[in-house]
C-alpha atoms as a PDB file:
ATOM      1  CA  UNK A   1      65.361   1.749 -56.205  1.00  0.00           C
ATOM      2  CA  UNK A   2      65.182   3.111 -59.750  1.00  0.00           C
ATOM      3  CA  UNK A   3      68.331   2.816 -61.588  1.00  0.00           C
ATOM      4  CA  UNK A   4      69.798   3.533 -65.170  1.00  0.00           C
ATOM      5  CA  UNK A   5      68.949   2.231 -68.397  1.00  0.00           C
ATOM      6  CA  UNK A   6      72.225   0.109 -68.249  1.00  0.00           C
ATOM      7  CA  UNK A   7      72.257  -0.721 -64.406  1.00  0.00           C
ATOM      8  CA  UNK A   8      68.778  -2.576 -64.961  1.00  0.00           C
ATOM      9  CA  UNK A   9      70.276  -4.236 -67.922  1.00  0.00           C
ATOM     10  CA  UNK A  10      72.769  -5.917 -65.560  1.00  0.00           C
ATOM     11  CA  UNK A  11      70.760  -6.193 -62.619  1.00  0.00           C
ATOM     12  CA  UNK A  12      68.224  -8.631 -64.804  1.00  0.00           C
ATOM     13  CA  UNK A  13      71.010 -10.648 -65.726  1.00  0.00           C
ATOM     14  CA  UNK A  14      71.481 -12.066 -61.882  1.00  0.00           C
ATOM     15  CA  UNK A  15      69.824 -15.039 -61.912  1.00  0.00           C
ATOM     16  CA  UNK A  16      66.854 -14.760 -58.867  1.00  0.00           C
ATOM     17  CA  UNK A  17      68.245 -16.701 -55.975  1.00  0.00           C
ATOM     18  CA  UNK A  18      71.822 -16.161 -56.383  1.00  0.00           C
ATOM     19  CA  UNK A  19      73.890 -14.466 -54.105  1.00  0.00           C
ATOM     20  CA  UNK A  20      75.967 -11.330 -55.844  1.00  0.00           C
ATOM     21  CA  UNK A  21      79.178  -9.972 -55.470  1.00  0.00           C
ATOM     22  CA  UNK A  22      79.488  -6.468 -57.397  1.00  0.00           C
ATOM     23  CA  UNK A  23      82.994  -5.176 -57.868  1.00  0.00           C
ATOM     24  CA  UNK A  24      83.350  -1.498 -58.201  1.00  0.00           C
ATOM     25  CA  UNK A  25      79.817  -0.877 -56.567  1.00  0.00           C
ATOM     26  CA  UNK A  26      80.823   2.769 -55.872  1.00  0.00           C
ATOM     27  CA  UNK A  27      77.195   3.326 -54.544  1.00  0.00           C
ATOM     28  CA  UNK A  28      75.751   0.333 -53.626  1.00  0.00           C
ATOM     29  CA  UNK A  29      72.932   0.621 -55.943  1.00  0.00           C
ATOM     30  CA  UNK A  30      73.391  -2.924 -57.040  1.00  0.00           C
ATOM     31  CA  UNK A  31      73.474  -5.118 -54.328  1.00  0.00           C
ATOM     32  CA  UNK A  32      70.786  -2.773 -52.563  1.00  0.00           C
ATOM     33  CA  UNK A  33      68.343  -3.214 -56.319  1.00  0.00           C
ATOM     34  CA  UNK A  34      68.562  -6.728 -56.406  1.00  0.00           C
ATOM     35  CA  UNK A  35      67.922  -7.263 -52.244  1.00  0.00           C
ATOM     36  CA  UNK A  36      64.996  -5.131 -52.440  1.00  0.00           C
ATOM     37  CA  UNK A  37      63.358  -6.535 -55.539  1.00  0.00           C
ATOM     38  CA  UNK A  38      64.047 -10.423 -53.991  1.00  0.00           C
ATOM     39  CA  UNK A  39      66.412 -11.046 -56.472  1.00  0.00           C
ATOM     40  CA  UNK A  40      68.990 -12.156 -53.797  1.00  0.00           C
ATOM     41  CA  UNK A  41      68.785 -12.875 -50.796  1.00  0.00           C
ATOM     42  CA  UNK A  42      72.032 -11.147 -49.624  1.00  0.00           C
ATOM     43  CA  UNK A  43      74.755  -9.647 -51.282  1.00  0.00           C
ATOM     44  CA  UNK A  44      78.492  -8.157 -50.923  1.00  0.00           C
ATOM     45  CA  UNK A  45      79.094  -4.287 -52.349  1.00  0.00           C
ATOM     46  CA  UNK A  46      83.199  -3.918 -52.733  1.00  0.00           C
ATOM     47  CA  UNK A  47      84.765  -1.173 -53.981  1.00  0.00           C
ATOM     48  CA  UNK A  48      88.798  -0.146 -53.910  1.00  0.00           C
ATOM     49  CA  UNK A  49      88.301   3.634 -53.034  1.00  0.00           C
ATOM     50  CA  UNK A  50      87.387   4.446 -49.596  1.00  0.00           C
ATOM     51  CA  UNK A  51      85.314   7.591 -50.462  1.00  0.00           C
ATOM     52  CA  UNK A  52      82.748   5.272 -52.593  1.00  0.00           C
ATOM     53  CA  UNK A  53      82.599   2.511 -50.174  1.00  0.00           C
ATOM     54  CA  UNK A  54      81.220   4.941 -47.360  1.00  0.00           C
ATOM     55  CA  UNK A  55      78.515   6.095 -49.934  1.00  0.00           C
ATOM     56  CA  UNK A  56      77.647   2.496 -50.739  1.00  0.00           C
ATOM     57  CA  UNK A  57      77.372   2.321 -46.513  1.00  0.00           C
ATOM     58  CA  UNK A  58      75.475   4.783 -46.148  1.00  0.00           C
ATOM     59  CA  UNK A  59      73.129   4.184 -48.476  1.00  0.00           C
ATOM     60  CA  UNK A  60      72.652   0.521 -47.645  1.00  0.00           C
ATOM     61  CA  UNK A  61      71.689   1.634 -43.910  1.00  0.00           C
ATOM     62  CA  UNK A  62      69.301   4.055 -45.405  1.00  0.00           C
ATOM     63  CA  UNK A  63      67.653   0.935 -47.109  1.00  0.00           C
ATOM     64  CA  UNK A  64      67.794  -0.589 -43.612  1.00  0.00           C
ATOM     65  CA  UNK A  65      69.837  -3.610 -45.502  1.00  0.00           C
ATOM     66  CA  UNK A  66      72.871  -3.751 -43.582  1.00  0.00           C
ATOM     67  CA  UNK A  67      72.227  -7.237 -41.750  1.00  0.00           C
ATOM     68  CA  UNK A  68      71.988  -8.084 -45.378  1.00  0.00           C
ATOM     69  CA  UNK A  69      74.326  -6.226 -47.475  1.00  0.00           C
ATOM     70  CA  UNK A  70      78.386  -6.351 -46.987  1.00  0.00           C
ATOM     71  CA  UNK A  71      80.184  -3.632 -47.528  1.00  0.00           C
ATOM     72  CA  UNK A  72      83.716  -4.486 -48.062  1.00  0.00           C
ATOM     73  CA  UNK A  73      87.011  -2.403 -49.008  1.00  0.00           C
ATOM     74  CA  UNK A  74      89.770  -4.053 -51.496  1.00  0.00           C
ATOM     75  CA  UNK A  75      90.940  -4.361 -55.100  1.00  0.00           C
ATOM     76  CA  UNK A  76      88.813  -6.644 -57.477  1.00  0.00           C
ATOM     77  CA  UNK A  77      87.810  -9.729 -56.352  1.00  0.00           C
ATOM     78  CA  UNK A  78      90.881  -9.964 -53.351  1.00  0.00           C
ATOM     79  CA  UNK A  79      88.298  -9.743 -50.209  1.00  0.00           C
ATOM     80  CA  UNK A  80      85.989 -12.535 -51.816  1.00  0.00           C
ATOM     81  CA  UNK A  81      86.050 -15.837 -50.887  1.00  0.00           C
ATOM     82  CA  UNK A  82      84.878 -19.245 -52.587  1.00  0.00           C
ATOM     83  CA  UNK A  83      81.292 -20.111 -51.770  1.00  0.00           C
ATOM     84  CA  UNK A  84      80.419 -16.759 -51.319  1.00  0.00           C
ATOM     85  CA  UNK A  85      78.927 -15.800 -54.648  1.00  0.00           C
ATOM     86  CA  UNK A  86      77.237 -17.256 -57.196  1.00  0.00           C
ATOM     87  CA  UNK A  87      77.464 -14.658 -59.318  1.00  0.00           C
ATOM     88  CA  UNK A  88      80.122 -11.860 -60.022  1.00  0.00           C
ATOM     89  CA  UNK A  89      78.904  -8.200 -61.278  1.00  0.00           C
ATOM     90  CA  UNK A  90      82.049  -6.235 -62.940  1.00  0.00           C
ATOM     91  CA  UNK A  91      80.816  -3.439 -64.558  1.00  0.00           C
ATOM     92  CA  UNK A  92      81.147   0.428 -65.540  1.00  0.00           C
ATOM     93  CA  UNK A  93      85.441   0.261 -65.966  1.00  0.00           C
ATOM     94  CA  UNK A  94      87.035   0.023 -69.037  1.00  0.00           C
ATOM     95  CA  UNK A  95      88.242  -3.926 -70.467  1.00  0.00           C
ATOM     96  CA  UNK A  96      91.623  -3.720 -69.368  1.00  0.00           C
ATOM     97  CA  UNK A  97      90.750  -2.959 -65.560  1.00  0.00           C
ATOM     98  CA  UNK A  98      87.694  -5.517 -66.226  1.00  0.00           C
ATOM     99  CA  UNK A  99      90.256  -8.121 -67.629  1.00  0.00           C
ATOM    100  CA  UNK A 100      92.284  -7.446 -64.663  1.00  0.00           C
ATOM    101  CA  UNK A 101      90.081  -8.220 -62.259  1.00  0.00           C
ATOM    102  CA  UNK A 102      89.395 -11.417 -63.736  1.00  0.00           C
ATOM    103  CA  UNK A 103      92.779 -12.380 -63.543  1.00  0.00           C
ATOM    104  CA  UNK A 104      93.313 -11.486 -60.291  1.00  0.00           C
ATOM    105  CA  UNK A 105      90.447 -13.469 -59.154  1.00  0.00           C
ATOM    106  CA  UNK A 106      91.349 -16.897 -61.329  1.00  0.00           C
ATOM    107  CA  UNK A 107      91.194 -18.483 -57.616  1.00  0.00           C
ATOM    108  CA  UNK A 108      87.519 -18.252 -58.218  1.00  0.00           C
ATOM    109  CA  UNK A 109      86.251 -19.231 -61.693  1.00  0.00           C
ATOM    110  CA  UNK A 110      85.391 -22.614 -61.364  1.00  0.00           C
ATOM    111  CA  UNK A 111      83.565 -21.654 -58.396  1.00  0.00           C
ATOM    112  CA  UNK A 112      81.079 -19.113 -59.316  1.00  0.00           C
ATOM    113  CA  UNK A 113      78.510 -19.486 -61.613  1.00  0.00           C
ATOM    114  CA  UNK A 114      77.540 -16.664 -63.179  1.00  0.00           C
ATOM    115  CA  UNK A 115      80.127 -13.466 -64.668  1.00  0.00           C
ATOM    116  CA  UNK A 116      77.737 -10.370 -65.204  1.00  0.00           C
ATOM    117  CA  UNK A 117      80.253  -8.479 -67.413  1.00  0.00           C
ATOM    118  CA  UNK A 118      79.715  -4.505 -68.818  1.00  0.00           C
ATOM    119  CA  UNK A 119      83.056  -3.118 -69.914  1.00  0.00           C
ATOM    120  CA  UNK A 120      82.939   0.570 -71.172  1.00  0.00           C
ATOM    121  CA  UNK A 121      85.902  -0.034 -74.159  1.00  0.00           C
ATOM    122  CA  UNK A 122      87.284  -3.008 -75.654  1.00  0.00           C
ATOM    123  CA  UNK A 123      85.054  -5.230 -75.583  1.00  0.00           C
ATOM    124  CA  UNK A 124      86.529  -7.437 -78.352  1.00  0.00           C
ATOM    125  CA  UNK A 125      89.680  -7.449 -76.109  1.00  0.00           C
ATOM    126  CA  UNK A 126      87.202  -8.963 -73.177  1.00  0.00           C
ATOM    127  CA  UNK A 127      85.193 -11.689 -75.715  1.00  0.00           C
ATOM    128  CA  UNK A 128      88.793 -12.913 -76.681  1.00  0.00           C
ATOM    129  CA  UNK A 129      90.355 -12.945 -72.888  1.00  0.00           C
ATOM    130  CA  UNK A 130      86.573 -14.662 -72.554  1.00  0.00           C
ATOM    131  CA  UNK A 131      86.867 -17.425 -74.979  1.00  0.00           C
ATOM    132  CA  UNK A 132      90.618 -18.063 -74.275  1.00  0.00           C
ATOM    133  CA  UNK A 133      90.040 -18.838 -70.772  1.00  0.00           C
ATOM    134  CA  UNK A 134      87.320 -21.220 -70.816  1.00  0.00           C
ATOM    135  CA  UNK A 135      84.687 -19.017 -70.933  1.00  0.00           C
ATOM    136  CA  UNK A 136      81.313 -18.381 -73.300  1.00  0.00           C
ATOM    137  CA  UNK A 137      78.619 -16.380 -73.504  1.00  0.00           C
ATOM    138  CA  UNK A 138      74.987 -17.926 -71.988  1.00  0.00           C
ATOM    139  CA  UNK A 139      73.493 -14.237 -72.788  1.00  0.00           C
ATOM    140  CA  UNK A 140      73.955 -10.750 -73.701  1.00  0.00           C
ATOM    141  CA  UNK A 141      72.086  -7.216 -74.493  1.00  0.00           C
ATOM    142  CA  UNK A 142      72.981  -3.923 -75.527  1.00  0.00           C
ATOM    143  CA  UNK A 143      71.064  -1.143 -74.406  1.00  0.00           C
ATOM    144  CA  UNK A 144      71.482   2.873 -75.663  1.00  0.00           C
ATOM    145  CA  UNK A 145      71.582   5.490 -73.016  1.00  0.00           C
ATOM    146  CA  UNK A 146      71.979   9.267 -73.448  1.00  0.00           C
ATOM    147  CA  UNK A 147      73.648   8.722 -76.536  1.00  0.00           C
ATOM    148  CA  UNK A 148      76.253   6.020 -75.977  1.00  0.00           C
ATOM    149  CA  UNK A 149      76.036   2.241 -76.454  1.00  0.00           C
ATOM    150  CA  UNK A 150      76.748  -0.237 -73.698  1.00  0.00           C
ATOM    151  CA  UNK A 151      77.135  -3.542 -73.778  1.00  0.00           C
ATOM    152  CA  UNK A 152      76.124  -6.391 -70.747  1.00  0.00           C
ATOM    153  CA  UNK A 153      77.064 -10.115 -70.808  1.00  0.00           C
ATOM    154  CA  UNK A 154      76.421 -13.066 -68.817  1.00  0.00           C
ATOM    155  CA  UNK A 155      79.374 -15.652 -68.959  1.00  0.00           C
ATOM    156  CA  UNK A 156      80.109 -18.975 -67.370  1.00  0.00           C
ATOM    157  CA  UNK A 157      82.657 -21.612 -67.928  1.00  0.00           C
ATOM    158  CA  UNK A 158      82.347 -23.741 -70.680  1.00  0.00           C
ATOM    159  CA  UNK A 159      81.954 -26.937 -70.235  1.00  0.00           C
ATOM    160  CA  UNK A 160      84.295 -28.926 -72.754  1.00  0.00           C
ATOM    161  CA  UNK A 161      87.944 -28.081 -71.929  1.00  0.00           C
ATOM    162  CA  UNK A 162      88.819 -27.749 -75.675  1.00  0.00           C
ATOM    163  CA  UNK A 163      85.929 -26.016 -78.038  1.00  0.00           C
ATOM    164  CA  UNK A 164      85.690 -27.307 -81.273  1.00  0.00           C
ATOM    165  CA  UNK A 165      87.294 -25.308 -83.756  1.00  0.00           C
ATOM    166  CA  UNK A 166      84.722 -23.961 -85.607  1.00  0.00           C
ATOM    167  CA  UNK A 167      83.023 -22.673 -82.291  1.00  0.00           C
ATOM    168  CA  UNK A 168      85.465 -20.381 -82.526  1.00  0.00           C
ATOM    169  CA  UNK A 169      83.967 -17.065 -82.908  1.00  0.00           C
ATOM    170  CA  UNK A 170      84.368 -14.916 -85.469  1.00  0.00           C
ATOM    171  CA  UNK A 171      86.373 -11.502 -85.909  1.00  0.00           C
ATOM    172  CA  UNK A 172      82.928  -9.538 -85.870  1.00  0.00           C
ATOM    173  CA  UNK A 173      81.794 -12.272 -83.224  1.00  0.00           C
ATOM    174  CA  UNK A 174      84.795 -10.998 -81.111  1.00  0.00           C
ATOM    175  CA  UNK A 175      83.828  -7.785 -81.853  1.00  0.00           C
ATOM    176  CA  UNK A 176      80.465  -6.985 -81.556  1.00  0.00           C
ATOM    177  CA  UNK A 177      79.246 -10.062 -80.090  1.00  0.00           C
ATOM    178  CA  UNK A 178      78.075 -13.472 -80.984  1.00  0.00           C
ATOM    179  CA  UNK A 179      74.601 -13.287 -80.032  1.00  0.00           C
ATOM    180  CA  UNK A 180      73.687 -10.057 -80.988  1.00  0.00           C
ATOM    181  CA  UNK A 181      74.575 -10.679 -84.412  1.00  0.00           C
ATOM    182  CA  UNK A 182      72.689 -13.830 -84.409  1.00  0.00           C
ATOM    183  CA  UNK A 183      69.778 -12.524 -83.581  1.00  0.00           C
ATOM    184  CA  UNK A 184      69.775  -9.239 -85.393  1.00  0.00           C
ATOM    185  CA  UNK A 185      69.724  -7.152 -82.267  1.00  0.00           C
ATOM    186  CA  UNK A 186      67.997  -3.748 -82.973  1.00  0.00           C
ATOM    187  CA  UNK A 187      70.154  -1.741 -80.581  1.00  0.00           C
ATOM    188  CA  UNK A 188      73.520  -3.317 -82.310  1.00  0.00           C
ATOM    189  CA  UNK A 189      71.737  -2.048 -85.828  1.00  0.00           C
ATOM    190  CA  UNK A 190      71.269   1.030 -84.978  1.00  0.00           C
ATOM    191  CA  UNK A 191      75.295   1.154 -83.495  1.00  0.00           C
ATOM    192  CA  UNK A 192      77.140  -0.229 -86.504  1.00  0.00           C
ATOM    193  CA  UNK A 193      75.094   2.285 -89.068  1.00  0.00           C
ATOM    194  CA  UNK A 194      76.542   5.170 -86.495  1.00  0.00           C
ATOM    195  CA  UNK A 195      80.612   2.594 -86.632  1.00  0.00           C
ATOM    196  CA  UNK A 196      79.801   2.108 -90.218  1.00  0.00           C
ATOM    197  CA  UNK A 197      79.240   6.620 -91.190  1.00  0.00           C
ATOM    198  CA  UNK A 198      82.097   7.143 -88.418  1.00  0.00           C
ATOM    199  CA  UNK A 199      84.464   5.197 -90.764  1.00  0.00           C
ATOM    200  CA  UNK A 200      83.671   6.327 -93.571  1.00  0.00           C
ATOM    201  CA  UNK A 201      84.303   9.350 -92.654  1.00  0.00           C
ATOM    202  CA  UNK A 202      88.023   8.174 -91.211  1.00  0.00           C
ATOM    203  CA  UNK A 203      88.603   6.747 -94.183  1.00  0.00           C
ATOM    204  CA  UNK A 204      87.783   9.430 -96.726  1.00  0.00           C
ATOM    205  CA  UNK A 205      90.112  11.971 -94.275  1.00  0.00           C
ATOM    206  CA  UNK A 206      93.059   9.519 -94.288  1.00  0.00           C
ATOM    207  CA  UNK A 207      92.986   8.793 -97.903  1.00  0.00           C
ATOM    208  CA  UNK A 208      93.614  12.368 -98.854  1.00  0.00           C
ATOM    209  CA  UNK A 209      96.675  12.023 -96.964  1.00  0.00           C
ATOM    210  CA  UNK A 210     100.025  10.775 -98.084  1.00  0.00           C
ATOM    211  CA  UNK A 211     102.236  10.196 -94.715  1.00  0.00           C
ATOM    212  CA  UNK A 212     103.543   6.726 -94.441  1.00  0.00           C
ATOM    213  CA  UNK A 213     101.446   6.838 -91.488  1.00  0.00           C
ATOM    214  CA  UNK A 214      98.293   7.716 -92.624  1.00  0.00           C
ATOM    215  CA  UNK A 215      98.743   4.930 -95.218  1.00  0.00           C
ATOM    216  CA  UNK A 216      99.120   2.462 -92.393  1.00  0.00           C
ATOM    217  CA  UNK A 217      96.300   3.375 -90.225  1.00  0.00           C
ATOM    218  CA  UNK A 218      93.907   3.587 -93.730  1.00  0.00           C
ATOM    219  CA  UNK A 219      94.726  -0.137 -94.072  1.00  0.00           C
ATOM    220  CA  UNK A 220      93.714  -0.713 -90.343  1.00  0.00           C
ATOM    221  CA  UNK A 221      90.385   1.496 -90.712  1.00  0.00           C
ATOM    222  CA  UNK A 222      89.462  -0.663 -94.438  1.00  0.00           C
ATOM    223  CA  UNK A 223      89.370  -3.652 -92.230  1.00  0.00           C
ATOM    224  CA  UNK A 224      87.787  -2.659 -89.686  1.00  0.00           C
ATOM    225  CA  UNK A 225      84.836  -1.392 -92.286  1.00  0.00           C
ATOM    226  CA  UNK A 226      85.178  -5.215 -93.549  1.00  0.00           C
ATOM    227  CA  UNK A 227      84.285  -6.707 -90.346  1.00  0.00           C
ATOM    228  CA  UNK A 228      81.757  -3.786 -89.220  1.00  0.00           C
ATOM    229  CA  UNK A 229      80.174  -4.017 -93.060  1.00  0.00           C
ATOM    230  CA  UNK A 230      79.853  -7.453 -92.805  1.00  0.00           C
ATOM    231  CA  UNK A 231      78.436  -7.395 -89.286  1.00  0.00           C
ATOM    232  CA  UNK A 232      75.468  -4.973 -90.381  1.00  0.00           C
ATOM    233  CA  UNK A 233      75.020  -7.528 -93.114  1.00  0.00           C
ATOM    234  CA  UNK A 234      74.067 -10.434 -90.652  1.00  0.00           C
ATOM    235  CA  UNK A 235      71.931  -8.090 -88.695  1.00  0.00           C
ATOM    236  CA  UNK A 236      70.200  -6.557 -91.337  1.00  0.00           C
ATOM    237  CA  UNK A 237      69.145 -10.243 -92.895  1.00  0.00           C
ATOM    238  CA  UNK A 238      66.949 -10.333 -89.870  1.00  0.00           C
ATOM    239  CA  UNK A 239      64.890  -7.366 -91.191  1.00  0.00           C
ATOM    240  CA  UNK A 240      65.339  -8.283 -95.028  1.00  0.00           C
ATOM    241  CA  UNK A 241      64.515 -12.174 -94.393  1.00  0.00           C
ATOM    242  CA  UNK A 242      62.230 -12.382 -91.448  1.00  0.00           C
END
């Protein structure tokens, strides 16, 4: 099965071997792409519409994978059990339904392995849910497709119970992501120059206004140019220093 640019981003993050569970999985392309490429050897397609989760049916008996594939209707993680999956695929919802889930599903953290993670917005509101509940990030990509950015991430529970302090990530850490930065990722380039000319831009508008307003959300747009500046300045040393 040939998926998108961003679907075979998270569909290489599931480790081979492991059993998935993909929340949302509206067509089943998922579970059905990593069952036919061997990547697991079964997996569980749930979705909380009733409308998708026929699609995802009826596509996994046209694969002839439904002695392998379950099909199953609830919200989030509610219809999966422990020992069922050893990894979790959330992805194509924005961070607060993606945060959500998560919480709803705190029954099974310690118990699966790997969190395959793509929100579509606020991602920095993820990373710090993330790192506040015992999680980190073991990898991460960001691919560009049809002119927006997208962002997938692998995350498992740490394993100390209380990080060091200066573990702690960063602000552009939280916001743009740890490992990206570190290793000057070309996509990520290529998305703060676009973050860095779209705030400019804000900024220039707002300062040729003089509402109390305006003055407030010019302060909130200068720091957000510090941390995206300063960002593009760790990436770009990759290119400058290599």
């Amino acid at each position: 099965m040939k998926l998108s640019c961003r679907l075979e981003t998270v569909a290489s993050f599931v480790d081979k071997g492991s059993i998935a569970a993909d929340v949302g999985t509206d067509h089943g392309y998922i579970p059905i792409c990593l069952v036919e490429r061997g990547i697991s050897p079964s997996a569980i397609g749930m979705d909380v519409r009733e409308g998708p989760l026929m699609r995802a049916k009826e596509h996994i008996r046209e694969h002839g994978l439904e002695d392998r594939i379950s099909a199953r209707l609830g919200d989030g993680l509610e219809k999966l059990e422990p020992g069922e999956a050893d990894a979790v695929v959330i992805a194509g919802m924005g961070g607060e339904l993606v945060i959500r889930i998560l919480e709803g599903g705190k029954r099974l953290w310690e118990d699966v392995r790997d969190w395959i993670l793509s929100p579509q917005s606020e991602l920095e509101k993820v990373r710090r849910f993330l790192w506040e509940n015992g999680f980190e990030t073991a990898a991460e990509a960001m691919v560009e497709e049809d002119g927006k950015y997208y962002t997938v991430m692998k995350c498992r529970r740490r394993k100390e119970s209380v990080p060091a302090a200066e573990s702690r990530p960063s602000p552009g850490e939280f916001k743009y992501g740890r490992i990206l930065l570190r290793r000057g990722d070309p996509v990520l380039k290529a998305y703060l120059e676009q973050e860095i000319g779209q705030l400019h831009a804000i900024e220039e508008r707002l300062r040729s206004s003089a509402t109390p307003k305006a003055g407030e959300r010019l302060r909130e747009v200068e720091q957000e140019l510090k941390t995206a500046e300063e960002a593009y300045d760790e990436v770009q040393r990759h290119y400058t220093n290599p």
